[in-house]
PDB file of N, CA and C in Angstrom:
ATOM      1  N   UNK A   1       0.838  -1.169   0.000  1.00  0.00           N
ATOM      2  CA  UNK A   1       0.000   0.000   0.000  1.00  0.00           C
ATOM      3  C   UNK A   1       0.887   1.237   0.000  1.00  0.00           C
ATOM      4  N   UNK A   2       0.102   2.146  -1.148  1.00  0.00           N
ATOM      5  CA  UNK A   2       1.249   3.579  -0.668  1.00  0.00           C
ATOM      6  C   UNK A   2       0.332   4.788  -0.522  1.00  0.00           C
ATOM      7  N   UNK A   3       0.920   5.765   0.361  1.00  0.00           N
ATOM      8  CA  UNK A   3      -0.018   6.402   1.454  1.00  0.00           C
ATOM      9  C   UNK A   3       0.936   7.633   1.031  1.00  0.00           C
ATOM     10  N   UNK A   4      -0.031   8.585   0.937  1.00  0.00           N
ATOM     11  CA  UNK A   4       0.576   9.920   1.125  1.00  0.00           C
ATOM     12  C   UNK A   4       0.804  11.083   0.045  1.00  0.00           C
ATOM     13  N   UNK A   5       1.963  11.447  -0.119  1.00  0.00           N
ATOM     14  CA  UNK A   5       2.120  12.347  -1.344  1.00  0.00           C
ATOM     15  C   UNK A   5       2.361  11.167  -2.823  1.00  0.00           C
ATOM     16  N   UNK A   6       3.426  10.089  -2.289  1.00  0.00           N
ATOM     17  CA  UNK A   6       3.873   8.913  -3.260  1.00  0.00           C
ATOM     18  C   UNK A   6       2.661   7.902  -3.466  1.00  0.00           C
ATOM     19  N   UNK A   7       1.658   8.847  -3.777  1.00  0.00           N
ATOM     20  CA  UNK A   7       0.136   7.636  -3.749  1.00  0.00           C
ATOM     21  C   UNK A   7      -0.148   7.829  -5.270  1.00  0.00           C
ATOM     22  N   UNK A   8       0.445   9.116  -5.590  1.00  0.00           N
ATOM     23  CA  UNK A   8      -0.460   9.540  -6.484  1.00  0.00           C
ATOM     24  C   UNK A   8       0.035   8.565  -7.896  1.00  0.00           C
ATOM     25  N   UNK A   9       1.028   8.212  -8.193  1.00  0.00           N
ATOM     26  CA  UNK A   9       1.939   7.659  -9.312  1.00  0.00           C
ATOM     27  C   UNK A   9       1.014   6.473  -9.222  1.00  0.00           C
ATOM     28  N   UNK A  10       1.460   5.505  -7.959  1.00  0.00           N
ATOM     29  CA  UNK A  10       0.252   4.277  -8.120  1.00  0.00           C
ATOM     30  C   UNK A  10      -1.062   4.419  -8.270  1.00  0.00           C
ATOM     31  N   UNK A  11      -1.894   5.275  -7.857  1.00  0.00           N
ATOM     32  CA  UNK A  11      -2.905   5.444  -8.217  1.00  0.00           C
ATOM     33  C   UNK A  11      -3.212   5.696  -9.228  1.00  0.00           C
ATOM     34  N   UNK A  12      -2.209   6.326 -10.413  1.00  0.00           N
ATOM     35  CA  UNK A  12      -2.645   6.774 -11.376  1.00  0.00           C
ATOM     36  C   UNK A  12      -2.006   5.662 -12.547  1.00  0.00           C
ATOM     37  N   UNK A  13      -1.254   4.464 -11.803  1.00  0.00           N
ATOM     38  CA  UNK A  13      -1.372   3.457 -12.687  1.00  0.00           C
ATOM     39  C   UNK A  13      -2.331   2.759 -12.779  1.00  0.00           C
ATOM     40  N   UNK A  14      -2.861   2.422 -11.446  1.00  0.00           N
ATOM     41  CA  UNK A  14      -4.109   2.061 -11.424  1.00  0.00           C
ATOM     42  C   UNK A  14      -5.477   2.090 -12.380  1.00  0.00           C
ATOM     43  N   UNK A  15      -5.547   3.191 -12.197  1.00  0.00           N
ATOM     44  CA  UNK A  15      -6.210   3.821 -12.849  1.00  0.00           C
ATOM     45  C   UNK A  15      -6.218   3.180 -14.485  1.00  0.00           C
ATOM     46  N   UNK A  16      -4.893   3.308 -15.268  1.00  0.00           N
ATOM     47  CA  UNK A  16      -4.347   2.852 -16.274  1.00  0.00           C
ATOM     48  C   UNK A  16      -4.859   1.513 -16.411  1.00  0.00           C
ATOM     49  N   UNK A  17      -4.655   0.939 -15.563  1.00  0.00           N
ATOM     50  CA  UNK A  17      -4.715  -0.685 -15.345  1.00  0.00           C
ATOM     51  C   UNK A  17      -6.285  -0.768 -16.023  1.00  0.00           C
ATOM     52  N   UNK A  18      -6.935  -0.372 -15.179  1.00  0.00           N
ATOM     53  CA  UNK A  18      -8.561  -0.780 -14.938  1.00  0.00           C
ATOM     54  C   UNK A  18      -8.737   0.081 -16.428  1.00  0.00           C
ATOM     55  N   UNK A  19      -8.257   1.199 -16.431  1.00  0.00           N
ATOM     56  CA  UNK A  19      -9.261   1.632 -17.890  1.00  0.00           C
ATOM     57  C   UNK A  19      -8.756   0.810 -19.398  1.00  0.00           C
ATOM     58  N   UNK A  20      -7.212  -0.301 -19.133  1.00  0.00           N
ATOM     59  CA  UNK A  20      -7.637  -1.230 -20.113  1.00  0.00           C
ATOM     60  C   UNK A  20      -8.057  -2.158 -20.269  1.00  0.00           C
ATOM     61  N   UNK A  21      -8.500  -3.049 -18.879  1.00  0.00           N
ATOM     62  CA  UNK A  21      -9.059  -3.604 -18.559  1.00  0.00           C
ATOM     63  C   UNK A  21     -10.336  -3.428 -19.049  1.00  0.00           C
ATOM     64  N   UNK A  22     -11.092  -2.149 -18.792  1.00  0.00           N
ATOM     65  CA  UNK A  22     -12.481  -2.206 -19.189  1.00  0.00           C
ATOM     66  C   UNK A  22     -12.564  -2.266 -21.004  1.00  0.00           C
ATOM     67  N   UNK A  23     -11.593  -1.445 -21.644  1.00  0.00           N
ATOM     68  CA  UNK A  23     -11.429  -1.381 -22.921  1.00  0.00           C
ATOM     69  C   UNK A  23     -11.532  -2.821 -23.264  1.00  0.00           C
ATOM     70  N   UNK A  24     -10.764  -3.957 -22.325  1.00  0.00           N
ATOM     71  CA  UNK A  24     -10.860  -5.173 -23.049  1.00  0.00           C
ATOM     72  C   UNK A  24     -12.320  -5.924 -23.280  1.00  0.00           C
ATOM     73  N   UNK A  25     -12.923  -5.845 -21.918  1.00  0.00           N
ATOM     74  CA  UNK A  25     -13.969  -5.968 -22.088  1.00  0.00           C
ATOM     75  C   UNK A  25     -14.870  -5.406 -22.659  1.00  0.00           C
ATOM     76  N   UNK A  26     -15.084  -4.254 -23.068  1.00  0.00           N
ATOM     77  CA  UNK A  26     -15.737  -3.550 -24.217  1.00  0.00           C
ATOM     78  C   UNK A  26     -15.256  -4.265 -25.644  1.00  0.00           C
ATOM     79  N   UNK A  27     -14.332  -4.914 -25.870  1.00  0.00           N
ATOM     80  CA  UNK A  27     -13.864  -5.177 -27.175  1.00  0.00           C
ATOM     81  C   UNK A  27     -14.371  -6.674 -26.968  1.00  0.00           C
ATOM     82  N   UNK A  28     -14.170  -7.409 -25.958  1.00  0.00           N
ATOM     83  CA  UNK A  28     -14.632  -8.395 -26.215  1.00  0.00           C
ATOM     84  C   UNK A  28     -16.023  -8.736 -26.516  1.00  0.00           C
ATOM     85  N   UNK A  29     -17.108  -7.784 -25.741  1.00  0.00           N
ATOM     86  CA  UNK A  29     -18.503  -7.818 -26.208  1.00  0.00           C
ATOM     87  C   UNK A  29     -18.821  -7.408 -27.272  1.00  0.00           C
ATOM     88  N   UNK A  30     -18.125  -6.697 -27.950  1.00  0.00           N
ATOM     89  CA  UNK A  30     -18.431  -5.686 -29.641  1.00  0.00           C
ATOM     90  C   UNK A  30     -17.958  -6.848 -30.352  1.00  0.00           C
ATOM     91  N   UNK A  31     -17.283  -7.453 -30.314  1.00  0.00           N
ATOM     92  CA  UNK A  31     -16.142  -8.519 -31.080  1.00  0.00           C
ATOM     93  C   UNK A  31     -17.686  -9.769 -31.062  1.00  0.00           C
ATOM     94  N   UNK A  32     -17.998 -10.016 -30.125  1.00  0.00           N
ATOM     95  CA  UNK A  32     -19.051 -11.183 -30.084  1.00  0.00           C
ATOM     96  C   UNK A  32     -19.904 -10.833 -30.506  1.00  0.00           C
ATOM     97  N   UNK A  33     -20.343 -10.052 -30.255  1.00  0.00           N
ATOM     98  CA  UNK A  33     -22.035  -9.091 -30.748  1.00  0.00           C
ATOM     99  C   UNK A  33     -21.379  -9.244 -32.299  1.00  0.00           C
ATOM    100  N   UNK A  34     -20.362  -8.759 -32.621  1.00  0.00           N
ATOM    101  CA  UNK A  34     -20.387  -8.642 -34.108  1.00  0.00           C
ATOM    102  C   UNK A  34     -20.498 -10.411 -34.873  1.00  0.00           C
ATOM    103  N   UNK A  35     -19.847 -11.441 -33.802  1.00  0.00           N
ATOM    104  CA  UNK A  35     -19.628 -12.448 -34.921  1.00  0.00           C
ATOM    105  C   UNK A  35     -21.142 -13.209 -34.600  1.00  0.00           C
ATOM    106  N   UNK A  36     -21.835 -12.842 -33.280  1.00  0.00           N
ATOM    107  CA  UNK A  36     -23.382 -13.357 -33.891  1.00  0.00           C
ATOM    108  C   UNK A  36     -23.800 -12.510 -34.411  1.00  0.00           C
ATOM    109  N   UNK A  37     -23.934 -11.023 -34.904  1.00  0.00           N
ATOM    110  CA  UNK A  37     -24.891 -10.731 -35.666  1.00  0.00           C
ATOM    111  C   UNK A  37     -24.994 -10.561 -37.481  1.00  0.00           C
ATOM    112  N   UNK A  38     -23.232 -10.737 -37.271  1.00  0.00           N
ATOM    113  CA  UNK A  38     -23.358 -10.669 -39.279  1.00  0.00           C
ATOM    114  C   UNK A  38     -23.294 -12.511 -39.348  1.00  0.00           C
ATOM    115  N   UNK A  39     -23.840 -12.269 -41.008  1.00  0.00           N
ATOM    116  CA  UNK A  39     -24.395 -13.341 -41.218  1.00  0.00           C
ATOM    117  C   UNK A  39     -22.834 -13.711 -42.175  1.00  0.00           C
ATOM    118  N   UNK A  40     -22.367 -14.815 -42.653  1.00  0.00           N
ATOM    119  CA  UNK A  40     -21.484 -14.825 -43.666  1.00  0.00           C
ATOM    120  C   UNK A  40     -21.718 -14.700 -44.977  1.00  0.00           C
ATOM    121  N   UNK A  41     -22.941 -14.448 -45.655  1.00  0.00           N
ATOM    122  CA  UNK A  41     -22.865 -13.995 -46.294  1.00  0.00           C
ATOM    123  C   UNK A  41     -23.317 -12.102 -46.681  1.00  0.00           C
ATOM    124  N   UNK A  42     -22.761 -11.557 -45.481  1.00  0.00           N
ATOM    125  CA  UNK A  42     -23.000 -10.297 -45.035  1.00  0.00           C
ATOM    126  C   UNK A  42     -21.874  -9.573 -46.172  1.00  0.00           C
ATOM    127  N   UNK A  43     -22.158  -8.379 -46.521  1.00  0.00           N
ATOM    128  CA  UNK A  43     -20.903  -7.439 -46.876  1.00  0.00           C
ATOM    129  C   UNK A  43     -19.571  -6.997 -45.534  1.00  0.00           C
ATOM    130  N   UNK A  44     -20.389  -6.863 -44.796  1.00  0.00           N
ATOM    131  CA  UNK A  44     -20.122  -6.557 -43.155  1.00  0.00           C
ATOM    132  C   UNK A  44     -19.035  -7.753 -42.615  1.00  0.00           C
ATOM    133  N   UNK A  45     -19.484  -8.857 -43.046  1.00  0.00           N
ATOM    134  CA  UNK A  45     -18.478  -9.991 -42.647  1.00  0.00           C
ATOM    135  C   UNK A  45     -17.192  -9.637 -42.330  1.00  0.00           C
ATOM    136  N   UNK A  46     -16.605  -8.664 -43.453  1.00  0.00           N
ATOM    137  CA  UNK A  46     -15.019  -8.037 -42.807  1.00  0.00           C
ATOM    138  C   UNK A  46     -14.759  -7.892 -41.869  1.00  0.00           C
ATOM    139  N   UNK A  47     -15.692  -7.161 -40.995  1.00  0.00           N
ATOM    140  CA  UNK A  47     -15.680  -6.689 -39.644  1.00  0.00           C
ATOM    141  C   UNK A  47     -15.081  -7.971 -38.905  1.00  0.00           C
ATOM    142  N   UNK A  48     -15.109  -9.036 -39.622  1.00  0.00           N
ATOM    143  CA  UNK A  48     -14.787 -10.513 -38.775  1.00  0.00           C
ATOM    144  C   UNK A  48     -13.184 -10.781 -38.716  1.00  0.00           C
ATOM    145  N   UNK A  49     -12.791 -10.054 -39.740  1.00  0.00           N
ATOM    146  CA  UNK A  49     -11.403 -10.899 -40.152  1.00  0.00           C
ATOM    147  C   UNK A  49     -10.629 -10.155 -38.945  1.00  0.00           C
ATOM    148  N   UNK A  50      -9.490 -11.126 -38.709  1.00  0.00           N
ATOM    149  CA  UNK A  50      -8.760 -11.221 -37.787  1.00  0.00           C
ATOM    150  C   UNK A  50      -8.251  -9.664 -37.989  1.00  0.00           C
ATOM    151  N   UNK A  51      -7.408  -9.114 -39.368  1.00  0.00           N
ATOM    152  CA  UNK A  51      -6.907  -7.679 -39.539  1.00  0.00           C
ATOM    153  C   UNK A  51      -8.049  -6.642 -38.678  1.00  0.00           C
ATOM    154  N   UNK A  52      -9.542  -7.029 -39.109  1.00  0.00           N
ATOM    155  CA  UNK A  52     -10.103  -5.822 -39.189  1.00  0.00           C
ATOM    156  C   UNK A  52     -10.523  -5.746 -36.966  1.00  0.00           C
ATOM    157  N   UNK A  53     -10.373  -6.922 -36.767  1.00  0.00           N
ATOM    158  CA  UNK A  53     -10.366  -7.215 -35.251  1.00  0.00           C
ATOM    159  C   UNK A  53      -9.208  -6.502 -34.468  1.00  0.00           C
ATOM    160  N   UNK A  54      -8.315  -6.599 -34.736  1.00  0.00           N
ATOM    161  CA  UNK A  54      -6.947  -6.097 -34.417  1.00  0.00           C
ATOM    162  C   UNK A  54      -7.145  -4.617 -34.866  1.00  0.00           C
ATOM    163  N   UNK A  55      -7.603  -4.240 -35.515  1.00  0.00           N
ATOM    164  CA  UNK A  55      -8.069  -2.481 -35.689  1.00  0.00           C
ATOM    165  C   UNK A  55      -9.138  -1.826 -34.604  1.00  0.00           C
ATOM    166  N   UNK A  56     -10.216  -2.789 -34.788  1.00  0.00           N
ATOM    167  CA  UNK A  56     -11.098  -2.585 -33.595  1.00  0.00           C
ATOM    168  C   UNK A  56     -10.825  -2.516 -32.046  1.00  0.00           C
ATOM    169  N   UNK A  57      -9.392  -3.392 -32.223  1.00  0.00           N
ATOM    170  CA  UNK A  57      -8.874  -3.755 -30.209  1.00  0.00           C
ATOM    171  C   UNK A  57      -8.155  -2.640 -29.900  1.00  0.00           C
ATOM    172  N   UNK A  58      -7.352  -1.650 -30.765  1.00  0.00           N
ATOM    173  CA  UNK A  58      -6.637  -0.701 -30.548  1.00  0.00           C
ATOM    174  C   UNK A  58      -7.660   0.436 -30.923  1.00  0.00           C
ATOM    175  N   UNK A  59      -8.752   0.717 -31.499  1.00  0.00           N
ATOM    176  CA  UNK A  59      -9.113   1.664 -31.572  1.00  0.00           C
ATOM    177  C   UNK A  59      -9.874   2.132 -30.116  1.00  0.00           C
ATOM    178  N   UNK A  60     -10.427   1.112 -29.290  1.00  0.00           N
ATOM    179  CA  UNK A  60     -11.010   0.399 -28.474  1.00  0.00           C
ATOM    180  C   UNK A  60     -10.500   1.279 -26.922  1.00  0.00           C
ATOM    181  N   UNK A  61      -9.444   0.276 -27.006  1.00  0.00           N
ATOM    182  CA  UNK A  61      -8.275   0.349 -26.055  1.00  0.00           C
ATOM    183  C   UNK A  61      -7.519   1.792 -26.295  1.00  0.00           C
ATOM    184  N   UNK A  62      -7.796   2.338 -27.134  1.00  0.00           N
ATOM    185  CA  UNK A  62      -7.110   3.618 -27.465  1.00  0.00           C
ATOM    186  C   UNK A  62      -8.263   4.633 -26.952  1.00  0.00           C
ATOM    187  N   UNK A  63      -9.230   5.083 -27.115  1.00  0.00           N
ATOM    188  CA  UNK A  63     -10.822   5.506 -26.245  1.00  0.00           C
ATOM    189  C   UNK A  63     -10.319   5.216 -25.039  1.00  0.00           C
ATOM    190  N   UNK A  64     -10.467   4.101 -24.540  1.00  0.00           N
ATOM    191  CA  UNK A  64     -10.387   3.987 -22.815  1.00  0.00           C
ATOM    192  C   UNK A  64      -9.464   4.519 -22.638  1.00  0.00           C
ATOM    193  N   UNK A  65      -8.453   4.768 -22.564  1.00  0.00           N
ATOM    194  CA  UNK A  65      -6.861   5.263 -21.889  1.00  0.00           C
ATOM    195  C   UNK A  65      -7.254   6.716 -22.530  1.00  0.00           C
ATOM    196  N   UNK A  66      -7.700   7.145 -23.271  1.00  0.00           N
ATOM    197  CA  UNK A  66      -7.719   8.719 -23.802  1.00  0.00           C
ATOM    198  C   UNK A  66      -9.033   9.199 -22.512  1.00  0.00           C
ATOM    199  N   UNK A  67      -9.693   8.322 -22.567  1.00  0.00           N
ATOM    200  CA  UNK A  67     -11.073   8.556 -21.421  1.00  0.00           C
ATOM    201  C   UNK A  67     -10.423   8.795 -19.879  1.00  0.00           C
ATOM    202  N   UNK A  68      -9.566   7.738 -19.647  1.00  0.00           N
ATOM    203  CA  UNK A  68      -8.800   7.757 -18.269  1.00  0.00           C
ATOM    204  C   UNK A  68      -8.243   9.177 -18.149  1.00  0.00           C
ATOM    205  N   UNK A  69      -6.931   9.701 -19.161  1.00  0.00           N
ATOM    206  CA  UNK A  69      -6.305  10.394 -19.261  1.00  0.00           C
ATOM    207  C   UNK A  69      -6.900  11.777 -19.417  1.00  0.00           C
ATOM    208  N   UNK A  70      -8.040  12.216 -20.132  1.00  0.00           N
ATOM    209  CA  UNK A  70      -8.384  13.483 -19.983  1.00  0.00           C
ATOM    210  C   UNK A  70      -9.956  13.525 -19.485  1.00  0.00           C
ATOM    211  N   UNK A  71     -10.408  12.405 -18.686  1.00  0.00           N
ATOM    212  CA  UNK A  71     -11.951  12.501 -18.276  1.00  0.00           C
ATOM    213  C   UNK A  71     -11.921  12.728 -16.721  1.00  0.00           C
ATOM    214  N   UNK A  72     -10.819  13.398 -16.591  1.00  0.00           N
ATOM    215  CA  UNK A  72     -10.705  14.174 -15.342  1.00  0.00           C
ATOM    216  C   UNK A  72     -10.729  13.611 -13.941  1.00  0.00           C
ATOM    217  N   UNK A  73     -10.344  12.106 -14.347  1.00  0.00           N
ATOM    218  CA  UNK A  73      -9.654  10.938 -12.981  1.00  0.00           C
ATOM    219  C   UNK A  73      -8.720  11.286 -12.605  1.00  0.00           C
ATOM    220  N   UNK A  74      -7.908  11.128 -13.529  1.00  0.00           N
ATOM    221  CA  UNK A  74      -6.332  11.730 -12.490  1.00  0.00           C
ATOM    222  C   UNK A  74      -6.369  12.908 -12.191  1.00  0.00           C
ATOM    223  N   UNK A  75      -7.284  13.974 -12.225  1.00  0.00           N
ATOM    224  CA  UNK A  75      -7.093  14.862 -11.117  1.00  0.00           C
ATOM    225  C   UNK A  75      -7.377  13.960  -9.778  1.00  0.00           C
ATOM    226  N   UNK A  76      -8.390  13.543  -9.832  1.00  0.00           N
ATOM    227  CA  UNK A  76      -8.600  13.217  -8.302  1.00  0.00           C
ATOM    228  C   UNK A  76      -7.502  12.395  -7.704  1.00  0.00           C
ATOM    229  N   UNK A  77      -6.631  11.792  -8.501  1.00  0.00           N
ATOM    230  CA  UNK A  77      -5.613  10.882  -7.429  1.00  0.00           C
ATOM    231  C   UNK A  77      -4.641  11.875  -7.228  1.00  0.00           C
TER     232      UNK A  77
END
């Protein structure tokens, strides 16, 4: 545990931690939602391929940490 003025660094990894954490889980439900709802013979199907998945996980994960970073959390730690 760290207490005091030296709180704030861990806390604000923390912070880091959990907001990609949630990003993952946001990607993992969009990622599923997408492969039950297009059909294969969808135009949309792309959305499936492994490339276009790997675009979606960083765009994803890139939102959450921009959300952490300027949605006005780390002021509070």
């Amino acid at each position: 545990m760290v207490y005091g003025k030296q709180a704030g660094l861990a806390n604000a990894a923390n912070l880091g931690i959990m907001g990609a954490a949630i990003g993952i889980a946001v990607y993992a439900l969009v990622f599923v939602g997408l492969l039950v709802i297009i059909r294969k013979t969808s135009p949309l199907n792309v959305l499936t391929k492994s490339w276009a998945s790997f675009i979606l996980y960083f765009v994803i994960e890139t939102i959450a940490l921009l959300v952490v970073l300027f949605g006005g959390l780390l002021t509070t730690v």
